[in-house]
N, C-alpha and C. Protein backbone atom coordinates (compact mmCIF):
# COMPACT_ATOMS: atom_id res chain seq x y z
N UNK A 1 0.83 -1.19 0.00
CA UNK A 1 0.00 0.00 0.00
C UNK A 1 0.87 1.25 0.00
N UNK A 2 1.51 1.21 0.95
CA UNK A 2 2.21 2.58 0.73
C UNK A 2 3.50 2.98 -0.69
N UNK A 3 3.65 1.57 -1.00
CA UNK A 3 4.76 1.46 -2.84
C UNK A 3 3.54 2.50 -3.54
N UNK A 4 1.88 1.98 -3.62
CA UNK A 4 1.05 2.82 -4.11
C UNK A 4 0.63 4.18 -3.69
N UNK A 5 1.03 4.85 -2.53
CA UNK A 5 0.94 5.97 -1.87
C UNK A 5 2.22 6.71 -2.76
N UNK A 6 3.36 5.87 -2.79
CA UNK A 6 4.75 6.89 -3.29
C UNK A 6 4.64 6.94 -4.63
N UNK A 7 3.86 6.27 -5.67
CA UNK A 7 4.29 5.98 -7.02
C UNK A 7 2.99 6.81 -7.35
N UNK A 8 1.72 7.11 -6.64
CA UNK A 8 0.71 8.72 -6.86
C UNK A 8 1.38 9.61 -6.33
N UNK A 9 2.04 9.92 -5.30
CA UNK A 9 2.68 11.08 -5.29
C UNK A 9 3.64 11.12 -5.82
N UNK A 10 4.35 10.33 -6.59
CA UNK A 10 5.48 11.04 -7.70
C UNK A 10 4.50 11.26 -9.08
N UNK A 11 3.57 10.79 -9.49
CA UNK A 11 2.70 11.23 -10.11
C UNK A 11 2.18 12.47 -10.23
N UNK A 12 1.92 12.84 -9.10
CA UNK A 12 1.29 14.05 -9.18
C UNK A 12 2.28 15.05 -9.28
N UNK A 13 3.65 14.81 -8.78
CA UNK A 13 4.45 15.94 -8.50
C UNK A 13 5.27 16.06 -10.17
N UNK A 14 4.97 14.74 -10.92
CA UNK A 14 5.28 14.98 -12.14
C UNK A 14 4.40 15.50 -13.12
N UNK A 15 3.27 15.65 -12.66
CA UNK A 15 2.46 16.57 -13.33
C UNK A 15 3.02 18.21 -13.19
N UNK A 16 4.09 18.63 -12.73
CA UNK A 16 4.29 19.64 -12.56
C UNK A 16 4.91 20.15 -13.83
N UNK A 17 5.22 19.33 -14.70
CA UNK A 17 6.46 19.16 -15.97
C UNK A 17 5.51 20.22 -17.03
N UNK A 18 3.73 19.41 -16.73
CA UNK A 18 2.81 20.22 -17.75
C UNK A 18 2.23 21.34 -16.86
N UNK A 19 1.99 21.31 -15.76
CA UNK A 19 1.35 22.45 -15.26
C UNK A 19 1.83 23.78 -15.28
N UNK A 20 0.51 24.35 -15.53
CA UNK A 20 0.64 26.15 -15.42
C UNK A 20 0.64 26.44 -14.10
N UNK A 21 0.40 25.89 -12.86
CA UNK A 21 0.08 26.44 -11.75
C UNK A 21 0.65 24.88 -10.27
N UNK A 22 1.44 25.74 -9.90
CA UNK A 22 2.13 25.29 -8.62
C UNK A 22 1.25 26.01 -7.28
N UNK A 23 0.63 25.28 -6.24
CA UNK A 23 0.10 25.44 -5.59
C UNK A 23 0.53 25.21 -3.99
N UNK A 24 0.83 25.82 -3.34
CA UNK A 24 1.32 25.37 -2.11
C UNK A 24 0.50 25.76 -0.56
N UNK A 25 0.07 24.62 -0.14
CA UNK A 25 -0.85 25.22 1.19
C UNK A 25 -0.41 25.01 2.49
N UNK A 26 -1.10 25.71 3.49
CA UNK A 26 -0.79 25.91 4.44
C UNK A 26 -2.39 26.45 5.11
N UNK A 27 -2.44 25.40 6.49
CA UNK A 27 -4.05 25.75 7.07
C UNK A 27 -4.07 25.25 8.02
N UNK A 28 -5.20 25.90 9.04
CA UNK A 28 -5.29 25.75 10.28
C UNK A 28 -6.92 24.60 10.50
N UNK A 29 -7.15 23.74 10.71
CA UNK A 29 -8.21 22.94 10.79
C UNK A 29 -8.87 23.02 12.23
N UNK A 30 -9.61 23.90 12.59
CA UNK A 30 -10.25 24.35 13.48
C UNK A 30 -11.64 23.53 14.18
N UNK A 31 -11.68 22.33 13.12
CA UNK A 31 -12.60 21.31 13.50
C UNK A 31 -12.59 20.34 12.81
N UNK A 32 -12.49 19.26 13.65
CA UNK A 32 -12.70 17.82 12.33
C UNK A 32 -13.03 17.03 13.85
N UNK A 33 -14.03 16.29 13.13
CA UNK A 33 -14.35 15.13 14.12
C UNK A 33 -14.44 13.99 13.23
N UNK A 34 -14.00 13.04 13.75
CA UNK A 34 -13.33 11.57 13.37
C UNK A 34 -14.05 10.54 13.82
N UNK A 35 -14.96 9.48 13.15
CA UNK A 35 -15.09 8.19 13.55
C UNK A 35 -14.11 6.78 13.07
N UNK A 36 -13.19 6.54 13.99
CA UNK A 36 -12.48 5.27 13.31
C UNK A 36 -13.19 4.36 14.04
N UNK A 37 -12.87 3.40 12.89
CA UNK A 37 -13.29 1.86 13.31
C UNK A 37 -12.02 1.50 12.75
N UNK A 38 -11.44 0.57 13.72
CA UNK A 38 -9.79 0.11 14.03
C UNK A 38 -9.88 -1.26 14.69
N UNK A 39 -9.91 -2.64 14.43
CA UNK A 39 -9.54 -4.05 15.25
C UNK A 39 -11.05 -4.84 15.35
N UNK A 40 -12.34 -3.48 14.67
CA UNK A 40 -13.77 -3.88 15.09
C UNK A 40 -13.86 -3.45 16.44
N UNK A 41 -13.47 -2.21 16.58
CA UNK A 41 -14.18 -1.69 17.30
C UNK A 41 -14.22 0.26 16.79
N UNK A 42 -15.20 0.57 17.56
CA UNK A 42 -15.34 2.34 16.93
C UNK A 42 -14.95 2.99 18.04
N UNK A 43 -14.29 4.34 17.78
CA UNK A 43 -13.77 5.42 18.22
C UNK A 43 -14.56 6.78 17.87
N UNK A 44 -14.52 7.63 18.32
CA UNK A 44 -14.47 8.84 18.43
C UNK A 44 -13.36 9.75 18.55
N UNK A 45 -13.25 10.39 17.25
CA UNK A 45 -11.76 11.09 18.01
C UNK A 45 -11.55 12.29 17.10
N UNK A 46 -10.90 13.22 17.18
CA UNK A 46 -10.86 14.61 16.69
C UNK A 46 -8.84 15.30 16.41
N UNK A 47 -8.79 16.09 15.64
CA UNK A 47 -8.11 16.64 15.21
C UNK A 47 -8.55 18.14 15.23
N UNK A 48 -9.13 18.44 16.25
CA UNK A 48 -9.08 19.89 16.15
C UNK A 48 -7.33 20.69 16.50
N UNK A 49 -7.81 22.14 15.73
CA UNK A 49 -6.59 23.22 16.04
C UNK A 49 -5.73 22.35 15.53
N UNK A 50 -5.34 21.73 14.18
CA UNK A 50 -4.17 21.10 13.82
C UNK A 50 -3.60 21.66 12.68
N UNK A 51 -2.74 21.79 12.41
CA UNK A 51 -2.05 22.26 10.98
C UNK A 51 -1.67 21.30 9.72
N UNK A 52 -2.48 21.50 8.51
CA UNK A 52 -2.43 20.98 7.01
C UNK A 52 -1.37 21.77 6.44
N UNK A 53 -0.77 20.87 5.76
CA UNK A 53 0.45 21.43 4.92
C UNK A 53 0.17 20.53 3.68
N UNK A 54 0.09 20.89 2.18
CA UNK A 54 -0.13 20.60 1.26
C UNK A 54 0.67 21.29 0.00
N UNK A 55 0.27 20.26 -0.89
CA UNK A 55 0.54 21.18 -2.66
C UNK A 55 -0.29 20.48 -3.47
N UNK A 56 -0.60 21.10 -4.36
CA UNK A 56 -1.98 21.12 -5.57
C UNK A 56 -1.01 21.45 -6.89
N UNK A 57 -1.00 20.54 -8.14
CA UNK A 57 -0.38 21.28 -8.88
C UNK A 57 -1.57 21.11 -10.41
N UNK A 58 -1.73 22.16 -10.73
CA UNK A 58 -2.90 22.04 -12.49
C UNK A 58 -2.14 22.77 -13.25
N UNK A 59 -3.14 22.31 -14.68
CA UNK A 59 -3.10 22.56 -15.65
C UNK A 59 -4.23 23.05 -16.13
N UNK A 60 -4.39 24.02 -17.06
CA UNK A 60 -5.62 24.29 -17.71
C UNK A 60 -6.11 23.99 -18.54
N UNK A 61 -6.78 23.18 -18.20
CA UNK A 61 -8.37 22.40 -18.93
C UNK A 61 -9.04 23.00 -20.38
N UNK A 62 -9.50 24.10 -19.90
CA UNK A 62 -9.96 25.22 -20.82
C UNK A 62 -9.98 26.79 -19.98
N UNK A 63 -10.36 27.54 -20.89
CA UNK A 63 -10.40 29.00 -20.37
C UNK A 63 -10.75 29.04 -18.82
N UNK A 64 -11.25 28.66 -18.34
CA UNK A 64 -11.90 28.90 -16.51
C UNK A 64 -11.32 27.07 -16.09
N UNK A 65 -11.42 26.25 -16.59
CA UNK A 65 -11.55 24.84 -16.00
C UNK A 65 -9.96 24.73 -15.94
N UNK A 66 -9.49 24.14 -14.77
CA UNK A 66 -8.05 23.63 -14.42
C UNK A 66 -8.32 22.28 -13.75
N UNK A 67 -7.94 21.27 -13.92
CA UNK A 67 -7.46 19.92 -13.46
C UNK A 67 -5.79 20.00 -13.11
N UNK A 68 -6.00 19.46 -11.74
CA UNK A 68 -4.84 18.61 -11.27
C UNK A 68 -5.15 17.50 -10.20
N UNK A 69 -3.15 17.56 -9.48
CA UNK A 69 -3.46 16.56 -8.77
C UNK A 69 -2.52 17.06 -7.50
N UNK A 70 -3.38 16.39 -6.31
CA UNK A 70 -2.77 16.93 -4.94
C UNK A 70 -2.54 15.76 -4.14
N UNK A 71 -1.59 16.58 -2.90
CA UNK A 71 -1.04 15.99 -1.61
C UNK A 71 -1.46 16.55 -0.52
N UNK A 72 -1.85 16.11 1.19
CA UNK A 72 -1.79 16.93 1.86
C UNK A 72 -1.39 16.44 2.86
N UNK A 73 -0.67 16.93 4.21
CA UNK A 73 -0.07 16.01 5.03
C UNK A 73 -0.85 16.56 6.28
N UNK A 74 -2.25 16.43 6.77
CA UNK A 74 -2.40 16.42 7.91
C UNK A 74 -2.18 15.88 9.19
N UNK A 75 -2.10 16.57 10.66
CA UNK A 75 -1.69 16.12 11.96
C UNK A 75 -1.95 14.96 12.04
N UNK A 76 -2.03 14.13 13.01
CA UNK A 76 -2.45 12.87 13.45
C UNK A 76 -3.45 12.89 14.17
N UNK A 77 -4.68 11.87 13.35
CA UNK A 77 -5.68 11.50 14.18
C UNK A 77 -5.29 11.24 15.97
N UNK A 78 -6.36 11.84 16.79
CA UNK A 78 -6.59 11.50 17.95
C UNK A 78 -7.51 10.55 18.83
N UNK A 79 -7.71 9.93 19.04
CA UNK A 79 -8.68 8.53 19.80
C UNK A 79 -8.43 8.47 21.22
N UNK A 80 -9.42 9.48 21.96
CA UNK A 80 -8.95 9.26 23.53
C UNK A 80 -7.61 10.03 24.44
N UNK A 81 -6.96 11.17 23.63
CA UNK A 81 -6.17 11.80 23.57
C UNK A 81 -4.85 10.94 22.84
N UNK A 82 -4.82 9.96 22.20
CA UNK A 82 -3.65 9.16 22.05
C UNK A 82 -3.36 9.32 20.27
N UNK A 83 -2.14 9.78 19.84
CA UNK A 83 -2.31 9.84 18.32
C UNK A 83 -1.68 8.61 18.25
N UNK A 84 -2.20 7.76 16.99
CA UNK A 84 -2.23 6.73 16.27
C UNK A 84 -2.09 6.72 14.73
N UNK A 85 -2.98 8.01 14.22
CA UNK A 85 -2.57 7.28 13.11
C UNK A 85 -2.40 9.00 11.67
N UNK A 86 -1.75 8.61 11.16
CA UNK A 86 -2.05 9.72 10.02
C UNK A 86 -2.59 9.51 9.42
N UNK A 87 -3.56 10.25 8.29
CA UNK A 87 -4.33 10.25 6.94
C UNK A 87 -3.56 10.75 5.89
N UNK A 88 -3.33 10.30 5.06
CA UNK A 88 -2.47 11.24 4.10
C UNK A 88 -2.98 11.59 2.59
N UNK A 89 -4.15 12.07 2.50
CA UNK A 89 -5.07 12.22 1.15
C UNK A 89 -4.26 12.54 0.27
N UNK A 90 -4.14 11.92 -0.97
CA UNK A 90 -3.55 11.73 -1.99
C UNK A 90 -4.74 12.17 -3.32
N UNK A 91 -4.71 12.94 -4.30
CA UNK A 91 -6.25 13.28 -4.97
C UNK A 91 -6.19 13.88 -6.25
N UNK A 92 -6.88 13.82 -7.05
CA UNK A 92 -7.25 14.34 -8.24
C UNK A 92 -8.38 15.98 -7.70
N UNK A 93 -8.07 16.67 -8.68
CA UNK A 93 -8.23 17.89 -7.95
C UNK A 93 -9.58 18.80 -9.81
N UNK A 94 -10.38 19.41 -9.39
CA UNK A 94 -11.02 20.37 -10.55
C UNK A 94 -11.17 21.49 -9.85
N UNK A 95 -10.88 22.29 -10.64
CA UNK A 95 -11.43 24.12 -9.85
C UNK A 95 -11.67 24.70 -10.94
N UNK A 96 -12.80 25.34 -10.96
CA UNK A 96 -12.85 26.43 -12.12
C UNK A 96 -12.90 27.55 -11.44
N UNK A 97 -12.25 28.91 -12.36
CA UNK A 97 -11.87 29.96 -11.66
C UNK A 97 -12.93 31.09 -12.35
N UNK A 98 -13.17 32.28 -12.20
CA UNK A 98 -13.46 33.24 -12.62
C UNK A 98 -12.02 33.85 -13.68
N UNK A 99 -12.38 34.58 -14.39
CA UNK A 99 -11.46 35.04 -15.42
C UNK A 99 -11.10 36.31 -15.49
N UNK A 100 -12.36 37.19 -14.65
CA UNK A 100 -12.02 38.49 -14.43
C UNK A 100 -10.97 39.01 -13.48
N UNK A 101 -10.41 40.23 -13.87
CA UNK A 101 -8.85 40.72 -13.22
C UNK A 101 -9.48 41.12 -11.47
N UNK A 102 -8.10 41.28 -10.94
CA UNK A 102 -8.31 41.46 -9.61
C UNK A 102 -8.59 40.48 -8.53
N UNK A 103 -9.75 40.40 -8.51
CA UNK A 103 -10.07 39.31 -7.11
C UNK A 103 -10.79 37.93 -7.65
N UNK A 104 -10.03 37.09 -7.91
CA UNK A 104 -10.57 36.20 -8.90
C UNK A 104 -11.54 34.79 -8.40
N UNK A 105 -12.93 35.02 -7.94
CA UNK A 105 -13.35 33.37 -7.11
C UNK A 105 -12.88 32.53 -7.69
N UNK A 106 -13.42 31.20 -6.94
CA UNK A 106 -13.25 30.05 -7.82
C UNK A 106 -14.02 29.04 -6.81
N UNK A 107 -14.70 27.49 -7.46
CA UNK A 107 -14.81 26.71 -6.95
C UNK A 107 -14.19 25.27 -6.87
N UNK A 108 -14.06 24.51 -6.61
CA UNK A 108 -13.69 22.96 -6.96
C UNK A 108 -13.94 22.05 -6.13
N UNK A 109 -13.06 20.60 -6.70
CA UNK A 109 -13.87 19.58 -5.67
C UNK A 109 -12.28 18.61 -6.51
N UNK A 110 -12.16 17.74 -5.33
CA UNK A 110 -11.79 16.74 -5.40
C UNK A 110 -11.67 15.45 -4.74
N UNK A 111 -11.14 14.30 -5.07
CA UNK A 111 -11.59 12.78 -5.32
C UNK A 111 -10.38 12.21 -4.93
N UNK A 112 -10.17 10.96 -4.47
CA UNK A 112 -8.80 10.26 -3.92
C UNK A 112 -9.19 9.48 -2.79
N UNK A 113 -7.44 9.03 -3.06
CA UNK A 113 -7.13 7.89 -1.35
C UNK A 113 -7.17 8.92 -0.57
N UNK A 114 -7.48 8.20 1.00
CA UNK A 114 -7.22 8.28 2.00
C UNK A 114 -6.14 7.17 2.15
N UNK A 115 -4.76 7.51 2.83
CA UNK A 115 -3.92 6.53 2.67
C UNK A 115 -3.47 6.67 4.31
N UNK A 116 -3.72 5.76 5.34
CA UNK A 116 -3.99 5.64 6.47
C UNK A 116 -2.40 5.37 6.51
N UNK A 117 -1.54 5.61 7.76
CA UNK A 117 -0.08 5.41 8.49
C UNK A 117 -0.22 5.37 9.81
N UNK A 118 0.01 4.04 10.43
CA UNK A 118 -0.23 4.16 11.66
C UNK A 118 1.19 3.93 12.38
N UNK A 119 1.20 4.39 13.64
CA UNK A 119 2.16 4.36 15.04
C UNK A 119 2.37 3.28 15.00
N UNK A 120 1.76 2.20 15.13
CA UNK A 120 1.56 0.88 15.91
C UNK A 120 1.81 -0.10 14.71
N UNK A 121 3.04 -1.12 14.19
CA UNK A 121 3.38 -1.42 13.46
C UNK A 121 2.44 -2.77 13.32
N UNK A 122 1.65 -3.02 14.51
CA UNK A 122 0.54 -4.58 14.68
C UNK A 122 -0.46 -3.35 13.61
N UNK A 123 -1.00 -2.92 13.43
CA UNK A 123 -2.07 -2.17 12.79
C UNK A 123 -1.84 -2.32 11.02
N UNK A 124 -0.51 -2.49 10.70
CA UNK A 124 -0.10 -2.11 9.32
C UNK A 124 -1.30 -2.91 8.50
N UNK A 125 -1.74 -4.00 9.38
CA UNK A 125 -2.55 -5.11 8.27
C UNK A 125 -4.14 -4.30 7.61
N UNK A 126 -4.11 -3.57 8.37
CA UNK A 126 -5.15 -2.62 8.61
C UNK A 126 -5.10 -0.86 7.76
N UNK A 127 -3.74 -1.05 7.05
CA UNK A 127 -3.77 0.10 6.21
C UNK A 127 -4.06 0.37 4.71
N UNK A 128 -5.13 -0.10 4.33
CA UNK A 128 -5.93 -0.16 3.18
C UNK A 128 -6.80 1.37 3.31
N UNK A 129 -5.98 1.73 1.45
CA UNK A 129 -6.53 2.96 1.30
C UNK A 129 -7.99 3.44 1.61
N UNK A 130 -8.69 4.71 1.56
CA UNK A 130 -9.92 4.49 1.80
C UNK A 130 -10.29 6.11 1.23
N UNK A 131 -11.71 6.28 0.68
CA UNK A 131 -11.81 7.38 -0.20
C UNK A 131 -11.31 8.68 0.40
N UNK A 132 -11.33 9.65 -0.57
CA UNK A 132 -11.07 10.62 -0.07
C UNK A 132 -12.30 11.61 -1.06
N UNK A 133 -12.74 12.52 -0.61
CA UNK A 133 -13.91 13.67 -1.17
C UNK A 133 -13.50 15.13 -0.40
N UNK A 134 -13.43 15.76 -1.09
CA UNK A 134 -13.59 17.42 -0.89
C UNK A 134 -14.26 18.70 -2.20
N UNK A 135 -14.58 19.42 -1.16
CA UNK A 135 -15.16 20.83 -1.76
C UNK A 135 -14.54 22.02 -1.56
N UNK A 136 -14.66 23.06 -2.09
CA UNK A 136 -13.70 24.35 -1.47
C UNK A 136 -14.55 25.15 -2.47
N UNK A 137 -14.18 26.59 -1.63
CA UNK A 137 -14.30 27.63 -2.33
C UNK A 137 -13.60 28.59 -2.04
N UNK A 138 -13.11 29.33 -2.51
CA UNK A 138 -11.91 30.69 -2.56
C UNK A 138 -12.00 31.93 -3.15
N UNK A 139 -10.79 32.80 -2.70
CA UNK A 139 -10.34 34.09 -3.63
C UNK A 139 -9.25 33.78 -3.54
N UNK A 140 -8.84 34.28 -4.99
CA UNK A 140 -7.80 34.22 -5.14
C UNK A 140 -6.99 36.01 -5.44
N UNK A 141 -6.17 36.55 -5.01
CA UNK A 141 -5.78 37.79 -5.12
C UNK A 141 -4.59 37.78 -5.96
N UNK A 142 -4.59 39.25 -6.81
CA UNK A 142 -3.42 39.64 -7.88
C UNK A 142 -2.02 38.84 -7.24
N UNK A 143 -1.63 38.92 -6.19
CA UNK A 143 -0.25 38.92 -5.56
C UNK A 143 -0.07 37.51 -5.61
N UNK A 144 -0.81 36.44 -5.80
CA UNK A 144 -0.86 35.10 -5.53
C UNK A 144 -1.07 34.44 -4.57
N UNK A 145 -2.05 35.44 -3.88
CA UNK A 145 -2.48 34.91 -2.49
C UNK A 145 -3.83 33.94 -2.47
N UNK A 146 -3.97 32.86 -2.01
CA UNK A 146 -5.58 32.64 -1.88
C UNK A 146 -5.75 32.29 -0.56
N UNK A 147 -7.32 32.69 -0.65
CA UNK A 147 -7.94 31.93 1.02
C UNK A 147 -8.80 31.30 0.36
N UNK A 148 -9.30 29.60 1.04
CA UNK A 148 -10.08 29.24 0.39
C UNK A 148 -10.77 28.65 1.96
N UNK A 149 -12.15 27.93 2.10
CA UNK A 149 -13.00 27.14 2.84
C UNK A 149 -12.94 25.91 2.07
N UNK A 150 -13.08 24.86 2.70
CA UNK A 150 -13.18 23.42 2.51
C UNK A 150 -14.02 22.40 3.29
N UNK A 151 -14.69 21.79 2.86
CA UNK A 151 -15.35 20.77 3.78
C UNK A 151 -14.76 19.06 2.66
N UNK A 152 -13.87 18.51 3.29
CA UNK A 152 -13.15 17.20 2.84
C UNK A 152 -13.78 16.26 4.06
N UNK A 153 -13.48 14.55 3.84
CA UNK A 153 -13.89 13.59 4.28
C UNK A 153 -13.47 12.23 3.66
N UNK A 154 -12.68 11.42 4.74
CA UNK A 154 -11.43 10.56 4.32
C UNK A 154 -12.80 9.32 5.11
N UNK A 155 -12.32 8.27 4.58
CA UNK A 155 -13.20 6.98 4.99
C UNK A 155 -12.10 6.09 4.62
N UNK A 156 -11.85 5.31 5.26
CA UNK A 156 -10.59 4.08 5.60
C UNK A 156 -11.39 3.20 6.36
């Protein structure tokens, strides 16, 4: 599983060869609540106040439509205060942008693994990818700044 985690992310990062647009993130996740099911049994557990570090890299599709493909390396799931395990969404990415100058919206959505890494090396049998889904919406500013909102959701 994870030979297939490294051989999509050199994928994607070789999409950079055609892309018009290098993307690099950085975010504060101010809420996420987590149900794992881990051994057959369920958890409750959260990742709030954690920091996402990512990159997105596209190409343009057509005039407004850009396709790519992304990475993102969020904190470690929590279960009971105890971290266990990382998520590491791996994804195919669409955004279409506005075209007008200045403050430019945009929306998108993207699709992928959830590629689970756990602490606990008895668990590995248990690291089978699992979807990944997100939405966003943004501005994007002249200087190359964007802020965007997201609501994503990993299932393993």
């Amino acid at each position: 599983m994870k030979k297939l985690f490294v051989m999509l992310a050199m994928a994607a990062l070789s999409m950079n060869l055609m892309a018009g647009e290098l993307v690099i993130k950085a975010g504060l996740d101010v809420n996420s609540d987590t149900k794992a099911e881990i051994l057959g049994s369920s958890d409750n557990g959260n990742s709030s106040n954690t920091i996402h570090l990512g990159a997105e890299v596209y190409g343009e599709f057509s005039d407004a439509v850009y396709l790519g493909a992304g990475i993102e390396f969020p904190s470690k799931l929590k279960v009971e205060d105890e971290e266990f395990v990382t998520i590491v969404p791996v994804y195919l990415t669409a955004k279409i942008k506005s075209q007008q100058s200045g403050v430019k919206p945009y929306i998108g959505a993207k699709l992928g693994a959830a590629v689970p890494f756990f602490d606990d090396s008895d668990l590995d049998e248990y690291s089978a990818a699992g979807l990944f889904l997100g939405v966003n919406a943004g501005l994007e500013f002249e200087n190359n700044l964007m802020v965007e909102i997201f609501y994503e959701q990993s299932n393993y």
